[in-house]
Protein backbone atom coordinates (compact mmCIF):
# COMPACT_ATOMS: atom_id res chain seq x y z
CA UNK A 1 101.81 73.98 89.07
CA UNK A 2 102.23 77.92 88.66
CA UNK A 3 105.05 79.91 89.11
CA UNK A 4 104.81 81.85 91.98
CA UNK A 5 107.49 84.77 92.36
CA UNK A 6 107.42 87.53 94.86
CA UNK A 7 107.12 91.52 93.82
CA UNK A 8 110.69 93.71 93.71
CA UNK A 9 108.80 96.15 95.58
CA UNK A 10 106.91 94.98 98.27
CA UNK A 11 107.14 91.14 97.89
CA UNK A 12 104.28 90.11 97.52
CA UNK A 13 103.46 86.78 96.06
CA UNK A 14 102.55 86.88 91.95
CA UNK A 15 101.63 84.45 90.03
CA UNK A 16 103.91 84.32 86.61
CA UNK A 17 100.78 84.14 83.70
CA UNK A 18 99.45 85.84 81.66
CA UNK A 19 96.81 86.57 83.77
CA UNK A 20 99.26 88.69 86.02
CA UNK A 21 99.08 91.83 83.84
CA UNK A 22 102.15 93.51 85.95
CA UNK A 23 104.23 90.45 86.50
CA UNK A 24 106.71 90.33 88.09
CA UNK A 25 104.77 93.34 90.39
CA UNK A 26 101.51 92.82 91.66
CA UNK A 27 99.94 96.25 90.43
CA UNK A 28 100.85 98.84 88.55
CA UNK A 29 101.86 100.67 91.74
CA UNK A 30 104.17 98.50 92.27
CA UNK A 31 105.51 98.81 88.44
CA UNK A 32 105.42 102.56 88.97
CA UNK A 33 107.74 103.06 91.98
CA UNK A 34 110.33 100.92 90.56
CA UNK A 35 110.28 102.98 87.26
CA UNK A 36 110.64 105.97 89.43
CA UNK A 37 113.52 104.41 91.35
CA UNK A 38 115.37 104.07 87.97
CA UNK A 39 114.62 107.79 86.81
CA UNK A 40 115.66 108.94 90.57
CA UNK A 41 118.71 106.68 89.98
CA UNK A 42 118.13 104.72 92.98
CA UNK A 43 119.56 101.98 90.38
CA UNK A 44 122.44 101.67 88.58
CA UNK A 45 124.90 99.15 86.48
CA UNK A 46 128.37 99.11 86.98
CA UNK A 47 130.46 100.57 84.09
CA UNK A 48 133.72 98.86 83.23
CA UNK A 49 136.29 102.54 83.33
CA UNK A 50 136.14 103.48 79.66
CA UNK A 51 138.72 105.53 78.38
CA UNK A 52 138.38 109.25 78.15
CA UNK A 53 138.39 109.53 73.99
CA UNK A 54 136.72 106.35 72.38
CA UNK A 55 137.36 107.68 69.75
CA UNK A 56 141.01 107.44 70.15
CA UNK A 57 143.10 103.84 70.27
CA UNK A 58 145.85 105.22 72.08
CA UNK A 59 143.68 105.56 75.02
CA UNK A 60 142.77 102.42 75.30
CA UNK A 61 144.18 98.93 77.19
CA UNK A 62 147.63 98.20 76.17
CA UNK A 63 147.31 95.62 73.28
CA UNK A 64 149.58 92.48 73.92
């Protein structure tokens, strides 16, 4: 039985093989407006606060 997983963008219903050239989207559309959404920033990760110079320990968490 084949995966079946539905597209981040519209959800849609893919199926995951190889024959599903934009998995996990179900056209390159699809692939396309989520790539935009990451360049528009519509996306992001959570940073852990880093401390101003890297470069310098003192900065840094206390060490215990």
């Amino acid at each position: 039985m084949a995966t079946v997983v539905s597209c981040p963008t519209c959800a849609a219903k893919v199926v995951w093989s190889p024959e599903s050239a934009f998995r996990p989207f179900c056209s390159d559309r699809c692939k396309q407006i989520d790539l935009g959404a990451w360049a528009e920033e519509k996306y992001t990760i959570p940073a852990v606060n880093l401390p101003e110079d890297p470069d310098n320990p003192d900065l840094g968490p206390a060490n215990d």
